[in-house]
PDB file of N, CA and C in Angstrom:
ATOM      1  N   UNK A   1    -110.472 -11.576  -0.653  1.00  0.00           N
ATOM      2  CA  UNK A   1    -110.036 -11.654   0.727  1.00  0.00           C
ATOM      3  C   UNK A   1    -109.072 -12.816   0.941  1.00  0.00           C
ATOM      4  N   UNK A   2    -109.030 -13.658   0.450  1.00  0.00           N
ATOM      5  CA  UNK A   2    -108.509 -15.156   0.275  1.00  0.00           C
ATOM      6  C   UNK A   2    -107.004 -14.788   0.265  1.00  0.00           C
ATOM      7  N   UNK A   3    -106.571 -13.844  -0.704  1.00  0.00           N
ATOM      8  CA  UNK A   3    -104.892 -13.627  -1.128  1.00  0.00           C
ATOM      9  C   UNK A   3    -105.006 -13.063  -0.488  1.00  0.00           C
ATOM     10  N   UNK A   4    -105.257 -11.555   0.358  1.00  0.00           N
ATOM     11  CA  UNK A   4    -104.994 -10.820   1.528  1.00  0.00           C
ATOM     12  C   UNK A   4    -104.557 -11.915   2.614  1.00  0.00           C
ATOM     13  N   UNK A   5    -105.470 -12.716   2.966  1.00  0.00           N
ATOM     14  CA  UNK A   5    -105.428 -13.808   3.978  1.00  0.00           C
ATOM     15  C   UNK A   5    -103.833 -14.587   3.795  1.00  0.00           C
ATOM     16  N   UNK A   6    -103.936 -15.395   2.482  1.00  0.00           N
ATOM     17  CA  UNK A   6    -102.924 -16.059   1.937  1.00  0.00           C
ATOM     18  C   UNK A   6    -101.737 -15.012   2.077  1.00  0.00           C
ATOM     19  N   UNK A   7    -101.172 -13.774   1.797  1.00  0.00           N
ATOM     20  CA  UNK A   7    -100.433 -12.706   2.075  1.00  0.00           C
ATOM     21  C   UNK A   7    -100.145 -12.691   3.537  1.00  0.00           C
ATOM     22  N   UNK A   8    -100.834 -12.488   4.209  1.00  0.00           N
ATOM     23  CA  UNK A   8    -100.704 -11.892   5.236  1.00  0.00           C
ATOM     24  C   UNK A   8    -100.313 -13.683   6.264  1.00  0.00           C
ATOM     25  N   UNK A   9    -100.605 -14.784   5.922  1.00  0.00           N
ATOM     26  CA  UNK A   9    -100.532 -16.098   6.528  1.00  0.00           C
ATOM     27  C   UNK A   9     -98.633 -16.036   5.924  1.00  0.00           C
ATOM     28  N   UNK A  10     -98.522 -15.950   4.827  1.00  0.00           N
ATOM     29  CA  UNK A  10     -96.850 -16.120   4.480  1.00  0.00           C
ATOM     30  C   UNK A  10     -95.859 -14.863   5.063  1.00  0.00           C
ATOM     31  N   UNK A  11     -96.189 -14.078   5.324  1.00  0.00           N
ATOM     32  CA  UNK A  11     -95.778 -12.921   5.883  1.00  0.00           C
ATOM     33  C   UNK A  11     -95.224 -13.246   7.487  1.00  0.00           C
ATOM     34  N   UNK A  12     -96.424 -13.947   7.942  1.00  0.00           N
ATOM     35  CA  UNK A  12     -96.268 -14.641   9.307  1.00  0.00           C
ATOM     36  C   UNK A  12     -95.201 -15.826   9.349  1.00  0.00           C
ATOM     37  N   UNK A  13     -95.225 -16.410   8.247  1.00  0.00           N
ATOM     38  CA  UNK A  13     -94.425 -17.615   8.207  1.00  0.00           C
ATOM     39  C   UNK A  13     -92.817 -17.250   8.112  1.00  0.00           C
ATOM     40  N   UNK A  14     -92.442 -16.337   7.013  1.00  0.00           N
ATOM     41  CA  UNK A  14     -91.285 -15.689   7.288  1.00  0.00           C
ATOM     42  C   UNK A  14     -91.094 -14.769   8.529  1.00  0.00           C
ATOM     43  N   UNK A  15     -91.689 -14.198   8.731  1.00  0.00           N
ATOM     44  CA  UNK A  15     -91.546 -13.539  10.387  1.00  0.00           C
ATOM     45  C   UNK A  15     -90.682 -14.585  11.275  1.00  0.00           C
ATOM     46  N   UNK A  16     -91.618 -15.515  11.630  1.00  0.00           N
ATOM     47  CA  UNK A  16     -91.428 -17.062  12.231  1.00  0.00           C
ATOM     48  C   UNK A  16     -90.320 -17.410  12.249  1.00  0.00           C
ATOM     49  N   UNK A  17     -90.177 -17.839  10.828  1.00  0.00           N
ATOM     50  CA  UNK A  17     -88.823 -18.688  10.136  1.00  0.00           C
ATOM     51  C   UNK A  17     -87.491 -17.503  10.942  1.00  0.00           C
ATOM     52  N   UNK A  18     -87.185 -16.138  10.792  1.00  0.00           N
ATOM     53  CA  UNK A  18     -86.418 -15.359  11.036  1.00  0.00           C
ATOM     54  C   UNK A  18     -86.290 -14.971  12.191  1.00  0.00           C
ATOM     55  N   UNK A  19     -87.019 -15.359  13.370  1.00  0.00           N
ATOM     56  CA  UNK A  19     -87.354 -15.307  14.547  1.00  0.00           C
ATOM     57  C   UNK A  19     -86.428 -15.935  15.007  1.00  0.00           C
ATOM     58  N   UNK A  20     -85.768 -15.680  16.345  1.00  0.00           N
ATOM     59  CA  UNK A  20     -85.046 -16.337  17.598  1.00  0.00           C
ATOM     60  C   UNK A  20     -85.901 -17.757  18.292  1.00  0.00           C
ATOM     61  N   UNK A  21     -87.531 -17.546  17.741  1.00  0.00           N
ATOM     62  CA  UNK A  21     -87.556 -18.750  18.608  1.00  0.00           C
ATOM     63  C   UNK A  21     -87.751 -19.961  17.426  1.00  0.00           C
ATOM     64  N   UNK A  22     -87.788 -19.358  16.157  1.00  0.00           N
ATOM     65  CA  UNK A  22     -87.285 -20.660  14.993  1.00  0.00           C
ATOM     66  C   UNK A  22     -86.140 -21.515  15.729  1.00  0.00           C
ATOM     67  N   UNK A  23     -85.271 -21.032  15.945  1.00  0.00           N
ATOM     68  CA  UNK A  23     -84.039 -21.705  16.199  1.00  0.00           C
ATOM     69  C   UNK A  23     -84.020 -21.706  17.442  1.00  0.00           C
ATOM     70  N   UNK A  24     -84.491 -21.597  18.366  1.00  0.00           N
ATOM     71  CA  UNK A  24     -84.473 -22.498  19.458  1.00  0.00           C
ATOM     72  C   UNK A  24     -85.662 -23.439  19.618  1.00  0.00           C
ATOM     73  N   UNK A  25     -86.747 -23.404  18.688  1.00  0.00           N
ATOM     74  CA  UNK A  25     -87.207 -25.078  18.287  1.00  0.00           C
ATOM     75  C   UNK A  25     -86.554 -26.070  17.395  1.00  0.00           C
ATOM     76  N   UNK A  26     -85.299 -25.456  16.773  1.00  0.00           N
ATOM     77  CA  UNK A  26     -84.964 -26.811  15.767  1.00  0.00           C
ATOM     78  C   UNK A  26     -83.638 -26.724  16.257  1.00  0.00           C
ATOM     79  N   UNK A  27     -82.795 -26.048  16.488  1.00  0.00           N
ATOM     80  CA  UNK A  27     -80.996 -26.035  17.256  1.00  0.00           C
ATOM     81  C   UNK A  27     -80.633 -27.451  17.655  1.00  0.00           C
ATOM     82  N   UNK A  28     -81.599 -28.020  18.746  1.00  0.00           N
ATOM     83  CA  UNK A  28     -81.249 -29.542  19.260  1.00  0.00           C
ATOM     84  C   UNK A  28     -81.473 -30.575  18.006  1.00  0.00           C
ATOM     85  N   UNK A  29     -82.383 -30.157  17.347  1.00  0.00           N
ATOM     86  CA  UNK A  29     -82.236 -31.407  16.249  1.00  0.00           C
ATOM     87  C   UNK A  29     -81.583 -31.500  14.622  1.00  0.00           C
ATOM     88  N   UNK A  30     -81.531 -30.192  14.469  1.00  0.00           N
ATOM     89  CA  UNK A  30     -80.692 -29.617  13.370  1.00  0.00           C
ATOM     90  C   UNK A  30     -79.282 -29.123  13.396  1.00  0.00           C
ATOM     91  N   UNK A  31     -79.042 -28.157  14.812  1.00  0.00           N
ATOM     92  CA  UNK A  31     -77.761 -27.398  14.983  1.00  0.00           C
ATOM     93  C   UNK A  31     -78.343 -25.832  14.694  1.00  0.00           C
ATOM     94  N   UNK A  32     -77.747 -25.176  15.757  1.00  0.00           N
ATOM     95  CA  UNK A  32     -78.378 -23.736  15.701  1.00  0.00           C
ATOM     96  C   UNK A  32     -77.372 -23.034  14.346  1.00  0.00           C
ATOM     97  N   UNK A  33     -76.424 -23.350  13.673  1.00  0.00           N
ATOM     98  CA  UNK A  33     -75.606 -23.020  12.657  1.00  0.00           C
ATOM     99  C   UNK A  33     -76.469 -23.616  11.365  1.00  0.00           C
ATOM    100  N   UNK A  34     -76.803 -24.636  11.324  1.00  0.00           N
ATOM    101  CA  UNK A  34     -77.679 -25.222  10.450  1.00  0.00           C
ATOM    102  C   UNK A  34     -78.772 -23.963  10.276  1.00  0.00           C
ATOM    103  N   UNK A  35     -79.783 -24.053  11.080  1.00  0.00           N
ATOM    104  CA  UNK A  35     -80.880 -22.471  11.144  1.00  0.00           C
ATOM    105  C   UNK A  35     -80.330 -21.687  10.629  1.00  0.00           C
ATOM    106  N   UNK A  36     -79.349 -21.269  11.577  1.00  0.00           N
ATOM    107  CA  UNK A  36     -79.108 -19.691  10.809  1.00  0.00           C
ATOM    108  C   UNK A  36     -78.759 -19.651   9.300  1.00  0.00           C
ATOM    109  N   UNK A  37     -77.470 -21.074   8.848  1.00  0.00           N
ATOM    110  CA  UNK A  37     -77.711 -20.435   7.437  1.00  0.00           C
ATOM    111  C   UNK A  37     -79.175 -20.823   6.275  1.00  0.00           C
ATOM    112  N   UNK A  38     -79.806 -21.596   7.281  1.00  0.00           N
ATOM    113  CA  UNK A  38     -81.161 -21.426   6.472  1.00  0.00           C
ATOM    114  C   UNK A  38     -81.952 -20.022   6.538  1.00  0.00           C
ATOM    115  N   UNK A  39     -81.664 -19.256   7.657  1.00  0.00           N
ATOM    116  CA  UNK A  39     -82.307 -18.014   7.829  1.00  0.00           C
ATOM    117  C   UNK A  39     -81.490 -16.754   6.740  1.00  0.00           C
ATOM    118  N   UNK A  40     -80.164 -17.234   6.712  1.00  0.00           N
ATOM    119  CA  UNK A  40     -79.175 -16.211   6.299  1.00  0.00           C
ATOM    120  C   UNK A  40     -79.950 -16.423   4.507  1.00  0.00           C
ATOM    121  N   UNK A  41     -80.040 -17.507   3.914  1.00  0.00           N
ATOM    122  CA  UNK A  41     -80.667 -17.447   2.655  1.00  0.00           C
ATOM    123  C   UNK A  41     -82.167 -16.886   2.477  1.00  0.00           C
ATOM    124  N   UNK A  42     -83.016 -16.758   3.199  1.00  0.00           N
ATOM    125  CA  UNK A  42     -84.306 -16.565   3.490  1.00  0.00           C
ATOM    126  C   UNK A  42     -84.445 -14.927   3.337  1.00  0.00           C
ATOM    127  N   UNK A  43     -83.120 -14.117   4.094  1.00  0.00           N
ATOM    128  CA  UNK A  43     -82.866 -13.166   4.146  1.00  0.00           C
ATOM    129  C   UNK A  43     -82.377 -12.376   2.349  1.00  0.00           C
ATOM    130  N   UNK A  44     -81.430 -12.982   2.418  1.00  0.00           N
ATOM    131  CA  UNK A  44     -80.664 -13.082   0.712  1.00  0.00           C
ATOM    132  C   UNK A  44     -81.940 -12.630  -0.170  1.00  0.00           C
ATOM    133  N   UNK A  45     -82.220 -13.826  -0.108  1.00  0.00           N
ATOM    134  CA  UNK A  45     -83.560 -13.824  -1.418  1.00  0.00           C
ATOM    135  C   UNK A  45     -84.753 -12.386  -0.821  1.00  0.00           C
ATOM    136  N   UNK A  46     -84.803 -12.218   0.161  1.00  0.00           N
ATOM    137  CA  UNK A  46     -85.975 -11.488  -0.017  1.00  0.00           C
ATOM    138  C   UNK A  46     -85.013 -10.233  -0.197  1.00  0.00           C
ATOM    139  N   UNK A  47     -83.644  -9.609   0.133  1.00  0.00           N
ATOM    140  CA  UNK A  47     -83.288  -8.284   0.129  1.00  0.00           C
ATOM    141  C   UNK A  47     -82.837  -8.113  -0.986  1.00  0.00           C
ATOM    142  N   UNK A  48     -82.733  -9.273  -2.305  1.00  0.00           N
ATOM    143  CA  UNK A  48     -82.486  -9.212  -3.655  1.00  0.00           C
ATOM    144  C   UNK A  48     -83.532  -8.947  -4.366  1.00  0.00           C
ATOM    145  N   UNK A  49     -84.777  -9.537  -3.247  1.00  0.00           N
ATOM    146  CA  UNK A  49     -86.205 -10.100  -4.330  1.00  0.00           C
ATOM    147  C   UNK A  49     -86.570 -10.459  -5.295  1.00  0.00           C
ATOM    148  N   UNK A  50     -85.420 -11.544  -5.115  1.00  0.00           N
ATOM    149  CA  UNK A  50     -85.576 -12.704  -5.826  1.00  0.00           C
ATOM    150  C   UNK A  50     -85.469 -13.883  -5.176  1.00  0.00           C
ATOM    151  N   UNK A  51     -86.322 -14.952  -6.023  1.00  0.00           N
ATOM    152  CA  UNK A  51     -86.647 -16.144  -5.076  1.00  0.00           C
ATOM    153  C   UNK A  51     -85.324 -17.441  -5.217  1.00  0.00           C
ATOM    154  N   UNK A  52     -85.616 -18.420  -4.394  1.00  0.00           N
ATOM    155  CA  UNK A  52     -84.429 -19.389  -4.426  1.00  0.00           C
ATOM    156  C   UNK A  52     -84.875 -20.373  -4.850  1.00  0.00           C
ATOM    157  N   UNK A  53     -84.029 -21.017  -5.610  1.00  0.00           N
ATOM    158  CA  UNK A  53     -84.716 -22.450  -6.133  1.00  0.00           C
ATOM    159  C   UNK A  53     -84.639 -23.534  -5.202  1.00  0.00           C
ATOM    160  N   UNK A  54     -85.187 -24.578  -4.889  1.00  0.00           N
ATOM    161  CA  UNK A  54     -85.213 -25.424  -3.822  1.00  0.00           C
ATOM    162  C   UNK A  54     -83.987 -25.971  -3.952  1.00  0.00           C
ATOM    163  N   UNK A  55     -83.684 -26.612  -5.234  1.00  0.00           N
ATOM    164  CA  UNK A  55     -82.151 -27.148  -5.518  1.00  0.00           C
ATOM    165  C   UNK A  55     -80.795 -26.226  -5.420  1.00  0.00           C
ATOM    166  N   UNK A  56     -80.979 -25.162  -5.578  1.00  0.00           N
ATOM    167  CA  UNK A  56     -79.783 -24.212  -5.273  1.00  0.00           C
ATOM    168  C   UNK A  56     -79.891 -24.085  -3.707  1.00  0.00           C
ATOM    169  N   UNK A  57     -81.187 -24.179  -2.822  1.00  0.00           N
ATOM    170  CA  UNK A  57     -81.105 -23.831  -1.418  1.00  0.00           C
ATOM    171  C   UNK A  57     -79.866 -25.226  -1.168  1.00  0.00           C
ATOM    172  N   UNK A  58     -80.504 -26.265  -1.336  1.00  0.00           N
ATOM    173  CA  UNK A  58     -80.107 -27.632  -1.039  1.00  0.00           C
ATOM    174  C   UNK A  58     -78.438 -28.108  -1.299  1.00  0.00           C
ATOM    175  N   UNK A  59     -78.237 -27.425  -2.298  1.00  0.00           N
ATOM    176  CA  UNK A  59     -76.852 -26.976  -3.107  1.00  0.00           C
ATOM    177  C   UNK A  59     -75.785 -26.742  -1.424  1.00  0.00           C
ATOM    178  N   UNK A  60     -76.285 -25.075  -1.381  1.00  0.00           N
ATOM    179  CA  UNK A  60     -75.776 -24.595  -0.786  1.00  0.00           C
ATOM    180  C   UNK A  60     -75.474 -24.966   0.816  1.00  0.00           C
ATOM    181  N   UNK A  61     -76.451 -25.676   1.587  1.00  0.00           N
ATOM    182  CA  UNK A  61     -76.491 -26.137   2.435  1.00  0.00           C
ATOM    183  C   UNK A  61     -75.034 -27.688   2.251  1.00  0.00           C
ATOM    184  N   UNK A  62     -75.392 -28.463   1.374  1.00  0.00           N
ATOM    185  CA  UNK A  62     -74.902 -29.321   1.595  1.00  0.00           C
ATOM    186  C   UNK A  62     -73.698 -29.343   0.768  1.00  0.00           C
ATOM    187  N   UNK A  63     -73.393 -28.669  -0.696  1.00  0.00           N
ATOM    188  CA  UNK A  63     -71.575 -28.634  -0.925  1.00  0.00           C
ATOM    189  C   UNK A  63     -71.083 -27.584  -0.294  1.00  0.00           C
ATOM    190  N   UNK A  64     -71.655 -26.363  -0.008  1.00  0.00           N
ATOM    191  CA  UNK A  64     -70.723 -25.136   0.760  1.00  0.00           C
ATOM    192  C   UNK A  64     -70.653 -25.234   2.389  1.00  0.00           C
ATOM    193  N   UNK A  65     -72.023 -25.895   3.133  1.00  0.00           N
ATOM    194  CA  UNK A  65     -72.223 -25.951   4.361  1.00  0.00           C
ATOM    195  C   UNK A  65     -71.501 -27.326   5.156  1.00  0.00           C
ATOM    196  N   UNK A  66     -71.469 -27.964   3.973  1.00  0.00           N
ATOM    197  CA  UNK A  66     -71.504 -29.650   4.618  1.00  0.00           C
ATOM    198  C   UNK A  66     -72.105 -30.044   5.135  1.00  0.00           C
ATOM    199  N   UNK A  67     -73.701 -30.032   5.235  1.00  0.00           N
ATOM    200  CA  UNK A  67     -74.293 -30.665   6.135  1.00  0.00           C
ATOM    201  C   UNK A  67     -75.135 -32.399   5.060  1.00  0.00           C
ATOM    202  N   UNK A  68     -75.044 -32.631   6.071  1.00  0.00           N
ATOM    203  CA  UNK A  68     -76.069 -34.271   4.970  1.00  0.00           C
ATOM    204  C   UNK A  68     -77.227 -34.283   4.402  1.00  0.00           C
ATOM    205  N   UNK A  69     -76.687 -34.930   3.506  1.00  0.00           N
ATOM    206  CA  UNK A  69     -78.004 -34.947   2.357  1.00  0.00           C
ATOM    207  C   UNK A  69     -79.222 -35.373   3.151  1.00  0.00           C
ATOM    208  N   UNK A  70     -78.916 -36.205   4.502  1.00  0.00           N
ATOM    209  CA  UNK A  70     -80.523 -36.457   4.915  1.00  0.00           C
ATOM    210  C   UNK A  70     -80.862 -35.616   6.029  1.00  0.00           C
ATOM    211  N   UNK A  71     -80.080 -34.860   6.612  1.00  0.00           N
ATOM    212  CA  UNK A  71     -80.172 -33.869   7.209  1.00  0.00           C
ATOM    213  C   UNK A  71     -81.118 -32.327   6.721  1.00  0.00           C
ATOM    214  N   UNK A  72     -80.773 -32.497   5.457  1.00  0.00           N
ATOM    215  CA  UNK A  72     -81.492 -31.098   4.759  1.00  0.00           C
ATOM    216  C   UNK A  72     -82.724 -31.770   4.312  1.00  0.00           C
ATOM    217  N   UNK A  73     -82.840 -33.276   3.536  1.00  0.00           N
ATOM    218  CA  UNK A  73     -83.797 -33.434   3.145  1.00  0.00           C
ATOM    219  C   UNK A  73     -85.193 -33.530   4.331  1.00  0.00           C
ATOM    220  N   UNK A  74     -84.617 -34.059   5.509  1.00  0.00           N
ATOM    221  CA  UNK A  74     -85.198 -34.448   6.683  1.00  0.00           C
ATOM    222  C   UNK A  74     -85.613 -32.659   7.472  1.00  0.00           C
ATOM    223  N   UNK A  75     -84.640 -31.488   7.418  1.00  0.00           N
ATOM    224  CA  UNK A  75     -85.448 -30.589   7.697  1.00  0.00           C
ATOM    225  C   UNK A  75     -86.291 -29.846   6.666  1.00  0.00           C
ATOM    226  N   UNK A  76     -85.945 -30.296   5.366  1.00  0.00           N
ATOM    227  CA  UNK A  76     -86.854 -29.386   4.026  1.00  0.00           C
ATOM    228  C   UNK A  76     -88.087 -30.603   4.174  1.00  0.00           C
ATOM    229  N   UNK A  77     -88.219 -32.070   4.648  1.00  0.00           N
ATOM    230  CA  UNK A  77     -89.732 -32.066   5.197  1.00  0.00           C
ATOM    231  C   UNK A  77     -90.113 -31.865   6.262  1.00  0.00           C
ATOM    232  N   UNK A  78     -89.737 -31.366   7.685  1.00  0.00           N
ATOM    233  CA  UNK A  78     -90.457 -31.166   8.687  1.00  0.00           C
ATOM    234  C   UNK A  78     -90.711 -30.170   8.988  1.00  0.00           C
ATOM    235  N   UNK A  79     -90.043 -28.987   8.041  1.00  0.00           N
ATOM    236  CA  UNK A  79     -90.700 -27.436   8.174  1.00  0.00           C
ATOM    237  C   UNK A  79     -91.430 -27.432   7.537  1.00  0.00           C
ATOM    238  N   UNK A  80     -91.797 -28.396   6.246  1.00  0.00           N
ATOM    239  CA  UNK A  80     -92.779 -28.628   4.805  1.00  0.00           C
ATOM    240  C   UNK A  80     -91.946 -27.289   3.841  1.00  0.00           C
ATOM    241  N   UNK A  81     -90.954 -27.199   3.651  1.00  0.00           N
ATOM    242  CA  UNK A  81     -90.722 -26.205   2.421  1.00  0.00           C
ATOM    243  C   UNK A  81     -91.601 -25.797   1.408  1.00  0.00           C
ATOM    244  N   UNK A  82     -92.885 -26.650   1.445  1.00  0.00           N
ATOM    245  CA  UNK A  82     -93.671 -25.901  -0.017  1.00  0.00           C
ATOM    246  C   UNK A  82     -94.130 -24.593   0.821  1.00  0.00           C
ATOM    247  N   UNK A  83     -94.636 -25.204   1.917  1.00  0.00           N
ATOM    248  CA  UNK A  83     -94.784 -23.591   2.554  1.00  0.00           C
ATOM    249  C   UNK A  83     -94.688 -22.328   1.956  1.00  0.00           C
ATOM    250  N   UNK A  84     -93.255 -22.557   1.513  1.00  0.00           N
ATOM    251  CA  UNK A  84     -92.515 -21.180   1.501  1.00  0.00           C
ATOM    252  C   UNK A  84     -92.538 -20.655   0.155  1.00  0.00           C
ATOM    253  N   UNK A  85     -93.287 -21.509  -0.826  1.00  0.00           N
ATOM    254  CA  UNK A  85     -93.464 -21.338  -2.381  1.00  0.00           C
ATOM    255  C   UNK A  85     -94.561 -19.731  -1.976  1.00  0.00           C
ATOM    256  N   UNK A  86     -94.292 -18.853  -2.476  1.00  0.00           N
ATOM    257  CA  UNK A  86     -92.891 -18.494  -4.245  1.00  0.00           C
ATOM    258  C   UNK A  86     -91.936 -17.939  -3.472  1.00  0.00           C
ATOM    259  N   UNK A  87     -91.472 -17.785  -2.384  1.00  0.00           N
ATOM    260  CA  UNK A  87     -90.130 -17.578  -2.218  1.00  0.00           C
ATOM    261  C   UNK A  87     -89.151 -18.304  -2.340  1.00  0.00           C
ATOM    262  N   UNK A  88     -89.030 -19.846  -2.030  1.00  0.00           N
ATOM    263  CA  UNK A  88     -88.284 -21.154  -2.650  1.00  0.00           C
ATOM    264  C   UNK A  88     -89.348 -21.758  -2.880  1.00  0.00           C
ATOM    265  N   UNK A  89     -88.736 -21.646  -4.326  1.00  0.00           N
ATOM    266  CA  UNK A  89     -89.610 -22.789  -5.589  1.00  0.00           C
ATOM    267  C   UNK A  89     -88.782 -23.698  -6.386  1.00  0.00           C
ATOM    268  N   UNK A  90     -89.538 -24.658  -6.615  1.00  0.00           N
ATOM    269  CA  UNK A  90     -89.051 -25.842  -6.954  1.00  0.00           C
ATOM    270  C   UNK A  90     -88.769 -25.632  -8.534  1.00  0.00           C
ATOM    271  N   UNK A  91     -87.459 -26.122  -8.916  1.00  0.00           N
ATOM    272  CA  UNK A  91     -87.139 -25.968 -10.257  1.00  0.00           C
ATOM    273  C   UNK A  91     -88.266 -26.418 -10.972  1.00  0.00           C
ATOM    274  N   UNK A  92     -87.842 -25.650 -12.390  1.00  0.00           N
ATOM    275  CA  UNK A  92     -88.808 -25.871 -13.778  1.00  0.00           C
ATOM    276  C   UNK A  92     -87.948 -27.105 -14.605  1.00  0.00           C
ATOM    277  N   UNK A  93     -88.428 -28.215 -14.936  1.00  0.00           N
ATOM    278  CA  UNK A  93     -88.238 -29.105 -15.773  1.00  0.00           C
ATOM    279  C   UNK A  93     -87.857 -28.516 -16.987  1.00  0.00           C
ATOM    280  N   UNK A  94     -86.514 -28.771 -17.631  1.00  0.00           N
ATOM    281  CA  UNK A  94     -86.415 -28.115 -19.178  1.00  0.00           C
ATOM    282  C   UNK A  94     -86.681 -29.397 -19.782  1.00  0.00           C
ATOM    283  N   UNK A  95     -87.544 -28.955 -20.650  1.00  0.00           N
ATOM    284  CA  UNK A  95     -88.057 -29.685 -22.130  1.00  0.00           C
ATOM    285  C   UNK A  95     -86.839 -30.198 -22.783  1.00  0.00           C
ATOM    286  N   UNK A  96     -86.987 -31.632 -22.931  1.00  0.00           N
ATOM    287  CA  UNK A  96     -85.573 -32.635 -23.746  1.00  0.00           C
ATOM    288  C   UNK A  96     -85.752 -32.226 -25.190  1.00  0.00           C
ATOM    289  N   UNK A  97     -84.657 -31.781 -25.555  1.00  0.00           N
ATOM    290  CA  UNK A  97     -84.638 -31.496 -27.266  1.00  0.00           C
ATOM    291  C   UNK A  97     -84.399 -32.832 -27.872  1.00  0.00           C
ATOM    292  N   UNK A  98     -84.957 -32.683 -28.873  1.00  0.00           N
ATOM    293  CA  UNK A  98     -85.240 -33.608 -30.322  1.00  0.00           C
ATOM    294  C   UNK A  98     -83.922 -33.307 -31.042  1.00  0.00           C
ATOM    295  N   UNK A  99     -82.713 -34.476 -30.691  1.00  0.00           N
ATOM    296  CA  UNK A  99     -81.685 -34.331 -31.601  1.00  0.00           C
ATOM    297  C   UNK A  99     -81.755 -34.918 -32.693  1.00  0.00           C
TER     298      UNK A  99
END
């Protein structure tokens, strides 16, 4: 029952996130353009189904979007982005080779 629960709690959370009233709780402190292209990736990944890496979200926001590095870091903690794990997940560490 736990993962039904857990399923059905992230289900709600993207609902949320893609919702009109996401962005009119964060617009004044983020920028309603900011939201949307966080919504526009949210969208991406799930109609590919495939997930986003936290660093490619972060990528994209801040060399293609221009927005500030403390701007994204400051809304990837006050929405809590782990949240959203396994849809954005945090890169895998590659193992340092033995030259």
């Amino acid at each position: 029952m736990s993962e039904e629960s857990d399923l059905i709690d992230f289900i709600d959370l993207i609902n949320h996130t893609l919702h009109a009233d996401f962005v009119e709780k964060w617009r004044y402190k983020y920028s309603e353009k900011f939201i949307k292209h966080f919504q526009i990736k949210i969208l991406e990944s799930l109609s590919k189904q495939k997930t986003v890496k936290k660093t490619s979200l972060y990528n994209y926001l801040h060399k293609k979007c221009r927005y500030s590095e403390d701007q994204i870091t400051n809304f990837f903690e006050t929405i809590d982005i782990e949240l959203y794990h396994p849809l954005i997940t945090n890169d895998k560490s590659r193992p340092k080779r033995n030259t």
